[in-house]
PDB file of N, CA and C in Angstrom:
ATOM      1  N   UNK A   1      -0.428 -10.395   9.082  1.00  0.00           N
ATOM      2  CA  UNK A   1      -1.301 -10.317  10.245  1.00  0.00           C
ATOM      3  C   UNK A   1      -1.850 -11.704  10.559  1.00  0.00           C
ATOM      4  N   UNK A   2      -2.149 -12.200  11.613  1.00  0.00           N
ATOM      5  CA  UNK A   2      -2.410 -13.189  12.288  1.00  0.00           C
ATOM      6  C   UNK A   2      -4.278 -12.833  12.111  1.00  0.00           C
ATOM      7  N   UNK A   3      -4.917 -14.180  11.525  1.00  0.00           N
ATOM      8  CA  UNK A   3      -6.520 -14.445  11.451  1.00  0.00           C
ATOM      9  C   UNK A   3      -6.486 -15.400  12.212  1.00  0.00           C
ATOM     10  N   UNK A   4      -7.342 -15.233  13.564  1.00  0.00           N
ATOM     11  CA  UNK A   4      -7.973 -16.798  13.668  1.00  0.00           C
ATOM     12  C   UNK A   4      -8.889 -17.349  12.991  1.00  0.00           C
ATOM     13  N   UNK A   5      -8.684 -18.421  11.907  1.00  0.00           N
ATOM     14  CA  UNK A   5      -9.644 -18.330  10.973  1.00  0.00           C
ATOM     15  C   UNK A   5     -10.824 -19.476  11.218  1.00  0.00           C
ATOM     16  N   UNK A   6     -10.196 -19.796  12.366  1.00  0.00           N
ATOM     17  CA  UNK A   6     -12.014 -20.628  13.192  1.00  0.00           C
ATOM     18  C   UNK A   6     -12.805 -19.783  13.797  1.00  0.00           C
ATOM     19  N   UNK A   7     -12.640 -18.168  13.846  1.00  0.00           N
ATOM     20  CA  UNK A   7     -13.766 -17.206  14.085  1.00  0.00           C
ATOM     21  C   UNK A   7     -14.298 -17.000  12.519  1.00  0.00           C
ATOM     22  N   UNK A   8     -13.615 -17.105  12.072  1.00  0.00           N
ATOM     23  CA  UNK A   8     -13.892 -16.322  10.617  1.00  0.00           C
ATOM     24  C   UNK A   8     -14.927 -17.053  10.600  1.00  0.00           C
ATOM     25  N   UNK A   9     -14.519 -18.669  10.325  1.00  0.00           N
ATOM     26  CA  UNK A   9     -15.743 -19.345   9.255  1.00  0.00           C
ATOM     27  C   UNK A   9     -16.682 -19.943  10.438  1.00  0.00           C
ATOM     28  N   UNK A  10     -16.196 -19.882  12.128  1.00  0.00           N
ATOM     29  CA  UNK A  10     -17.387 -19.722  13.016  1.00  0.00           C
ATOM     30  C   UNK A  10     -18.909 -18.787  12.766  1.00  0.00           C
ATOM     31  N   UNK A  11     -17.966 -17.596  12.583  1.00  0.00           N
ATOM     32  CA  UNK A  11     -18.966 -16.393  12.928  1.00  0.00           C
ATOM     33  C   UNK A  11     -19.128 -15.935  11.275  1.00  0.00           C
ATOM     34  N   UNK A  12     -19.499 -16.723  10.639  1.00  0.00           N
ATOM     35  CA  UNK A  12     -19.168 -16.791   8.859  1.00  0.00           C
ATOM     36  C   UNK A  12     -18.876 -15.658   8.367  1.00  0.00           C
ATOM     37  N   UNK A  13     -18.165 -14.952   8.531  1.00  0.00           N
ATOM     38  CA  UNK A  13     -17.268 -13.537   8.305  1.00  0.00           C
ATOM     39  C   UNK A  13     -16.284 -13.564   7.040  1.00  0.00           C
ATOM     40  N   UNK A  14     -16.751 -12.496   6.411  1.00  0.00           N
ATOM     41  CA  UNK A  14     -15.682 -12.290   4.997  1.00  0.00           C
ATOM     42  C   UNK A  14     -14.393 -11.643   5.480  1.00  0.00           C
ATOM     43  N   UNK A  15     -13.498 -12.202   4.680  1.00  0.00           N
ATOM     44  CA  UNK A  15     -12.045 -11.760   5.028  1.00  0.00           C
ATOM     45  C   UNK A  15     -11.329 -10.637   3.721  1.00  0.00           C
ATOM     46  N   UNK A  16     -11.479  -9.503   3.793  1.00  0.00           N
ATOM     47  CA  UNK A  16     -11.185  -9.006   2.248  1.00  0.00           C
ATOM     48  C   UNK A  16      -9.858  -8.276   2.738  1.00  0.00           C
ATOM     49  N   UNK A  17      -9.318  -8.424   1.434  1.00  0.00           N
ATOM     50  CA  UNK A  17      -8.014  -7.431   1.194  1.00  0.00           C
ATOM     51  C   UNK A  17      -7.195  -7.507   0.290  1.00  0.00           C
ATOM     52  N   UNK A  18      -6.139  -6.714  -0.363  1.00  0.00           N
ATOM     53  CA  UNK A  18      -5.647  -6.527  -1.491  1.00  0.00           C
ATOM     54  C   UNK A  18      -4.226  -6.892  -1.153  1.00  0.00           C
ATOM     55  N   UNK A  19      -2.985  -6.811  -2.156  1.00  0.00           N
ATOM     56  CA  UNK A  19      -1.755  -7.138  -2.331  1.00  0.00           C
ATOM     57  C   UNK A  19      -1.349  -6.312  -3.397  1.00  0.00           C
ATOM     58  N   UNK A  20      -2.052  -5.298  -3.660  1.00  0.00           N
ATOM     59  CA  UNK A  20      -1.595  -4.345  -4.584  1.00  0.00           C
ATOM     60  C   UNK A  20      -1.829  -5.258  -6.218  1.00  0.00           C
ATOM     61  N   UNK A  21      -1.354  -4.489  -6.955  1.00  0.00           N
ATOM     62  CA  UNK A  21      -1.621  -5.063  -8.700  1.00  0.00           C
ATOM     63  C   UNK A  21      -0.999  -6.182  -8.789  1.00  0.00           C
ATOM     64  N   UNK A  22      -1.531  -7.228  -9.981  1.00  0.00           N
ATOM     65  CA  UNK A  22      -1.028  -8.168 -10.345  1.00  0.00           C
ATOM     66  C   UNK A  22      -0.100  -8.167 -10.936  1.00  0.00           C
ATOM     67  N   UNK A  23       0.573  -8.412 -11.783  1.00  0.00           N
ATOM     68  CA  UNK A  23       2.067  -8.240 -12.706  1.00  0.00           C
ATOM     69  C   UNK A  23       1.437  -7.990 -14.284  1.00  0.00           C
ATOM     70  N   UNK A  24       0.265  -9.369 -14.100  1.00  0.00           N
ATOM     71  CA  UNK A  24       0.098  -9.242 -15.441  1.00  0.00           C
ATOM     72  C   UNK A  24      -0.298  -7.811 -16.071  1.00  0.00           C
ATOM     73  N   UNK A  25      -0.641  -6.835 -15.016  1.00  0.00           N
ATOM     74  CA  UNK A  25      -1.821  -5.765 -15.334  1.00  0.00           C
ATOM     75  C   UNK A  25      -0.926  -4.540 -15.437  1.00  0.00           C
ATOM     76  N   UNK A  26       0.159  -4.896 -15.516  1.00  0.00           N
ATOM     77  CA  UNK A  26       1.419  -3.211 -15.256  1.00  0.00           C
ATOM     78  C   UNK A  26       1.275  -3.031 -16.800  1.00  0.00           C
ATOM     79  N   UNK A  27       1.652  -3.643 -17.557  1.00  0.00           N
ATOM     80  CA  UNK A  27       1.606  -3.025 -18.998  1.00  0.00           C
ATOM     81  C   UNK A  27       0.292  -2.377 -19.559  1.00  0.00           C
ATOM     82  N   UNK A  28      -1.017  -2.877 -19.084  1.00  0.00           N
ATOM     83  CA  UNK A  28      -2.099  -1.546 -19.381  1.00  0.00           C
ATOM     84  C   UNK A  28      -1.909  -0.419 -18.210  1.00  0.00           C
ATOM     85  N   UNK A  29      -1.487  -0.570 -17.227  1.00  0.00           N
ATOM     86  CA  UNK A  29      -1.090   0.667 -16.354  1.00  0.00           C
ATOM     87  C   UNK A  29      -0.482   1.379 -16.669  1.00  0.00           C
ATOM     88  N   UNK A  30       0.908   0.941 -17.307  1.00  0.00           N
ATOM     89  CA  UNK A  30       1.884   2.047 -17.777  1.00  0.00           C
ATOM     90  C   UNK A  30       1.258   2.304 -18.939  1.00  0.00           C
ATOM     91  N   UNK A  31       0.492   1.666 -19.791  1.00  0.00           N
ATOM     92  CA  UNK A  31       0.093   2.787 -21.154  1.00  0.00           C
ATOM     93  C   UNK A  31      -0.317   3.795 -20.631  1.00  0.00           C
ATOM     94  N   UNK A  32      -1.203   3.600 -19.037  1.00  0.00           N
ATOM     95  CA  UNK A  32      -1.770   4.757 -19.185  1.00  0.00           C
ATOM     96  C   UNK A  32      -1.104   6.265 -19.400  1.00  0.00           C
ATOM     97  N   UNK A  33       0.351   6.101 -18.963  1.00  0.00           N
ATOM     98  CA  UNK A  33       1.129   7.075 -18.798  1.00  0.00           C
ATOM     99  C   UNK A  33       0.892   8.153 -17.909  1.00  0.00           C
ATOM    100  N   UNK A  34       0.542   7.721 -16.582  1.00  0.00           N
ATOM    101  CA  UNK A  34      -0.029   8.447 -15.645  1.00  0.00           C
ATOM    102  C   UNK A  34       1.111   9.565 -14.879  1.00  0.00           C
ATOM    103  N   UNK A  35       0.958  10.604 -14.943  1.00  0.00           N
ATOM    104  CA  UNK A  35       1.608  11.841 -14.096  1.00  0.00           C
ATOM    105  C   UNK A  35       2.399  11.190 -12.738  1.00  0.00           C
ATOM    106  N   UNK A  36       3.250  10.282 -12.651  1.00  0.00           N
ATOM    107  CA  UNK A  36       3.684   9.941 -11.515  1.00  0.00           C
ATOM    108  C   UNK A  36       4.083  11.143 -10.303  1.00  0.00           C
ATOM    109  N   UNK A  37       4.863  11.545 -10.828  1.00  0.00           N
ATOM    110  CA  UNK A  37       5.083  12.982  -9.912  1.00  0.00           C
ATOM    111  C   UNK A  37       4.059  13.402  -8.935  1.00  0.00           C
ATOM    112  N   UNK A  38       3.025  13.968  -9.950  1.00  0.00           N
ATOM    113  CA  UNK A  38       1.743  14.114  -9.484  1.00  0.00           C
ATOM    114  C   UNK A  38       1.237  13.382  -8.152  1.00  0.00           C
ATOM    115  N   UNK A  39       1.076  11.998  -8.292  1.00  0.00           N
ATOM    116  CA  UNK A  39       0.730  11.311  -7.417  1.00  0.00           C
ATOM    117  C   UNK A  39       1.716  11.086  -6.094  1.00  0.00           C
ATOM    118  N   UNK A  40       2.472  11.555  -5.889  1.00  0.00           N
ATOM    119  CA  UNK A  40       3.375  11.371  -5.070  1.00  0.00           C
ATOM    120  C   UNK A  40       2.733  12.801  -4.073  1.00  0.00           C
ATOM    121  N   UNK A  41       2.392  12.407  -2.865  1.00  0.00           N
ATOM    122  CA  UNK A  41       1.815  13.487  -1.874  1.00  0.00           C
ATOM    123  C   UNK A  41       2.868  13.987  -0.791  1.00  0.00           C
ATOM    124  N   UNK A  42       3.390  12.868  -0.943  1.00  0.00           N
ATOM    125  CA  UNK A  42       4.297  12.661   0.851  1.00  0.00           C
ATOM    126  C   UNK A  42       5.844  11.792   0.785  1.00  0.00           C
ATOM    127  N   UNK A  43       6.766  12.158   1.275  1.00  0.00           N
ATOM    128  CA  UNK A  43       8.336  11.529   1.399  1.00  0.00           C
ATOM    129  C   UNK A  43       8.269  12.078   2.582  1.00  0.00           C
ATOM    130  N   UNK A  44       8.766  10.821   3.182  1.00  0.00           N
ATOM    131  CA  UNK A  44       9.392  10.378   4.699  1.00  0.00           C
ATOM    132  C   UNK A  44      11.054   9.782   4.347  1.00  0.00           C
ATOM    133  N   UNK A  45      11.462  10.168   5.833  1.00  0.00           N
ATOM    134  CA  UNK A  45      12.521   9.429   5.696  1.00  0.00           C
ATOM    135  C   UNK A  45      12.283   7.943   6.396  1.00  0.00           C
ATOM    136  N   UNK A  46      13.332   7.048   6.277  1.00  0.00           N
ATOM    137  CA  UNK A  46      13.184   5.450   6.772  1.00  0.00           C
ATOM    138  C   UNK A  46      12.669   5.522   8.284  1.00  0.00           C
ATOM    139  N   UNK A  47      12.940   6.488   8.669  1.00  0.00           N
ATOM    140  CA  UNK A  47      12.925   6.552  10.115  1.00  0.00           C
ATOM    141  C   UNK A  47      11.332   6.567  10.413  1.00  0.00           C
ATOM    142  N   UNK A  48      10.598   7.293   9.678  1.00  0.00           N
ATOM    143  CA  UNK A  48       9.189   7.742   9.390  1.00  0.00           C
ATOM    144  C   UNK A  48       8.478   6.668   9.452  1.00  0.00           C
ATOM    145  N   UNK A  49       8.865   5.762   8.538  1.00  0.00           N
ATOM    146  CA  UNK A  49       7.851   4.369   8.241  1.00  0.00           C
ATOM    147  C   UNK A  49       7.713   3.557   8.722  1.00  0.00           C
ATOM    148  N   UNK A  50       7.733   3.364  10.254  1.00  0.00           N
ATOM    149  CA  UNK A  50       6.734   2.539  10.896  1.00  0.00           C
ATOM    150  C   UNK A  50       5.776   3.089  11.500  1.00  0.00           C
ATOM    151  N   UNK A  51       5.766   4.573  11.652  1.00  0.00           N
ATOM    152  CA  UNK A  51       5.018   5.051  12.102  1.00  0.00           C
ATOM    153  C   UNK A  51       3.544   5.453  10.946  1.00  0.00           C
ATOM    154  N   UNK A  52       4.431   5.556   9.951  1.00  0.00           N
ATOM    155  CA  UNK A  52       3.510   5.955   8.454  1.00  0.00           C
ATOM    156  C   UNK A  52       2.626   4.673   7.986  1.00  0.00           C
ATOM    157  N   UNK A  53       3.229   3.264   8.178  1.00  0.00           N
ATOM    158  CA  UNK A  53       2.883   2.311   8.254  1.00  0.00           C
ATOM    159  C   UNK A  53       1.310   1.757   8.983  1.00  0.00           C
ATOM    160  N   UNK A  54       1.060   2.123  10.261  1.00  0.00           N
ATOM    161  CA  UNK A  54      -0.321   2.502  10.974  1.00  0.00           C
ATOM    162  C   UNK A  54      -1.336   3.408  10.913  1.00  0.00           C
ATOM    163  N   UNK A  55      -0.782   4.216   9.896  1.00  0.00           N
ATOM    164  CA  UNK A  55      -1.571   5.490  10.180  1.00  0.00           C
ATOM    165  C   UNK A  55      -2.311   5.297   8.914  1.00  0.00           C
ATOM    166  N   UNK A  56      -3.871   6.557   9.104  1.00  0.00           N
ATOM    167  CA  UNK A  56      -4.801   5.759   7.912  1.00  0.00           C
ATOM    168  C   UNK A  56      -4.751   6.787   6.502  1.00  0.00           C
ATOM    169  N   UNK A  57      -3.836   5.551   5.696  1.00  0.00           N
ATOM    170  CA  UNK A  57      -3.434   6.300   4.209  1.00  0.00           C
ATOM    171  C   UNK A  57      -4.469   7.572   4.210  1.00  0.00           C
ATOM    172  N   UNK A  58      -3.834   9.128   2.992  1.00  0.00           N
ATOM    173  CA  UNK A  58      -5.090   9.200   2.581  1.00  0.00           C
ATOM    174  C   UNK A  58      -4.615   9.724   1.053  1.00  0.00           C
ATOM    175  N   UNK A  59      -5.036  10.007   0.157  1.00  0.00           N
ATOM    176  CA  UNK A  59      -4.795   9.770  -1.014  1.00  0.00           C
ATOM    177  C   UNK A  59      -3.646   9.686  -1.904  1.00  0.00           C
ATOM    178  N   UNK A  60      -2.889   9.656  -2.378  1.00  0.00           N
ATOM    179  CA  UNK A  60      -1.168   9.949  -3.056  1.00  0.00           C
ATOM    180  C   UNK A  60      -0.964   8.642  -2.788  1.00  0.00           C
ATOM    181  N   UNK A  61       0.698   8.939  -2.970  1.00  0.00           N
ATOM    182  CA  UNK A  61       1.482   7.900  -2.891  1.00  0.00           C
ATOM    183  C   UNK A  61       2.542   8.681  -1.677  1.00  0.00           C
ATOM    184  N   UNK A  62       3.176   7.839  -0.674  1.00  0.00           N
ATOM    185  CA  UNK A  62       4.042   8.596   0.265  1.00  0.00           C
ATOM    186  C   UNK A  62       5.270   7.223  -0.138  1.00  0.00           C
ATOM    187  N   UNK A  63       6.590   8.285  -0.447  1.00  0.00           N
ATOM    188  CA  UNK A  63       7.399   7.741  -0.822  1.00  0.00           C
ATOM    189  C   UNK A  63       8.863   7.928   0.268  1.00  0.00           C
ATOM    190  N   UNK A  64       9.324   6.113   0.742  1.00  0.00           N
ATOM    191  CA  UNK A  64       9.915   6.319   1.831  1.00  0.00           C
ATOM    192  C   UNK A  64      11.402   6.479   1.362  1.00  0.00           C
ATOM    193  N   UNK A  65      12.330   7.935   1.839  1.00  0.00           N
ATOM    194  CA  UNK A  65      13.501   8.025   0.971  1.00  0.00           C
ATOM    195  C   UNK A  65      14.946   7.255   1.851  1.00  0.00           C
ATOM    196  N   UNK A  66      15.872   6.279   1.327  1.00  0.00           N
ATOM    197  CA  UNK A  66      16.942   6.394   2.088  1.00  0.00           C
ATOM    198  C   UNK A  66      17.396   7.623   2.683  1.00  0.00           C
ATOM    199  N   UNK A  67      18.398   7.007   4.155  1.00  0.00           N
ATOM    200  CA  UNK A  67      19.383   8.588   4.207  1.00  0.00           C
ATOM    201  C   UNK A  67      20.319   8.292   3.526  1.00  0.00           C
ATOM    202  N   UNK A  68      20.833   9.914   3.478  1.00  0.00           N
ATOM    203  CA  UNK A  68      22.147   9.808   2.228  1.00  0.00           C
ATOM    204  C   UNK A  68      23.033   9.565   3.135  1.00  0.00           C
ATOM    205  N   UNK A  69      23.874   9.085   2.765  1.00  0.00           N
ATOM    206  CA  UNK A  69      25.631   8.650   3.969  1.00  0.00           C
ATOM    207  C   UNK A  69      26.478   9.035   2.818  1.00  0.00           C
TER     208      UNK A  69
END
């Protein structure tokens, strides 16, 4: 996404946001041995995900599937 970031530090405005987990941090994640299945709410097909892409998450994981050929 595009910041103009001479409003930002104009209008002295915090800029927050994530990139998902670090690398270093997957090996205490996977100990946890978390129910993956479980967390999985939603599968779309490819076609789905730009539209799934805008829309406002809400809890799970939505998993985007190839089509089969």
């Amino acid at each position: 996404a595009h910041v103009p970031m001479h409003l930002v530090i104009a209008r002295e405005l915090a800029v927050l946001g994530a990139h998902g987990m670090a690398a270093h941090a997957y090996p205490e994640l996977l100990a946890l041995r978390l129910p993956v299945e479980q967390l999985v709410t939603r599968r779309i097909g490819l076609e789905e995900a730009p539209a799934a892409l805008v829309e406002r998450p809400g809890a799970g994981i939505t998993v985007i599937e190839p089509a089969l050929t």
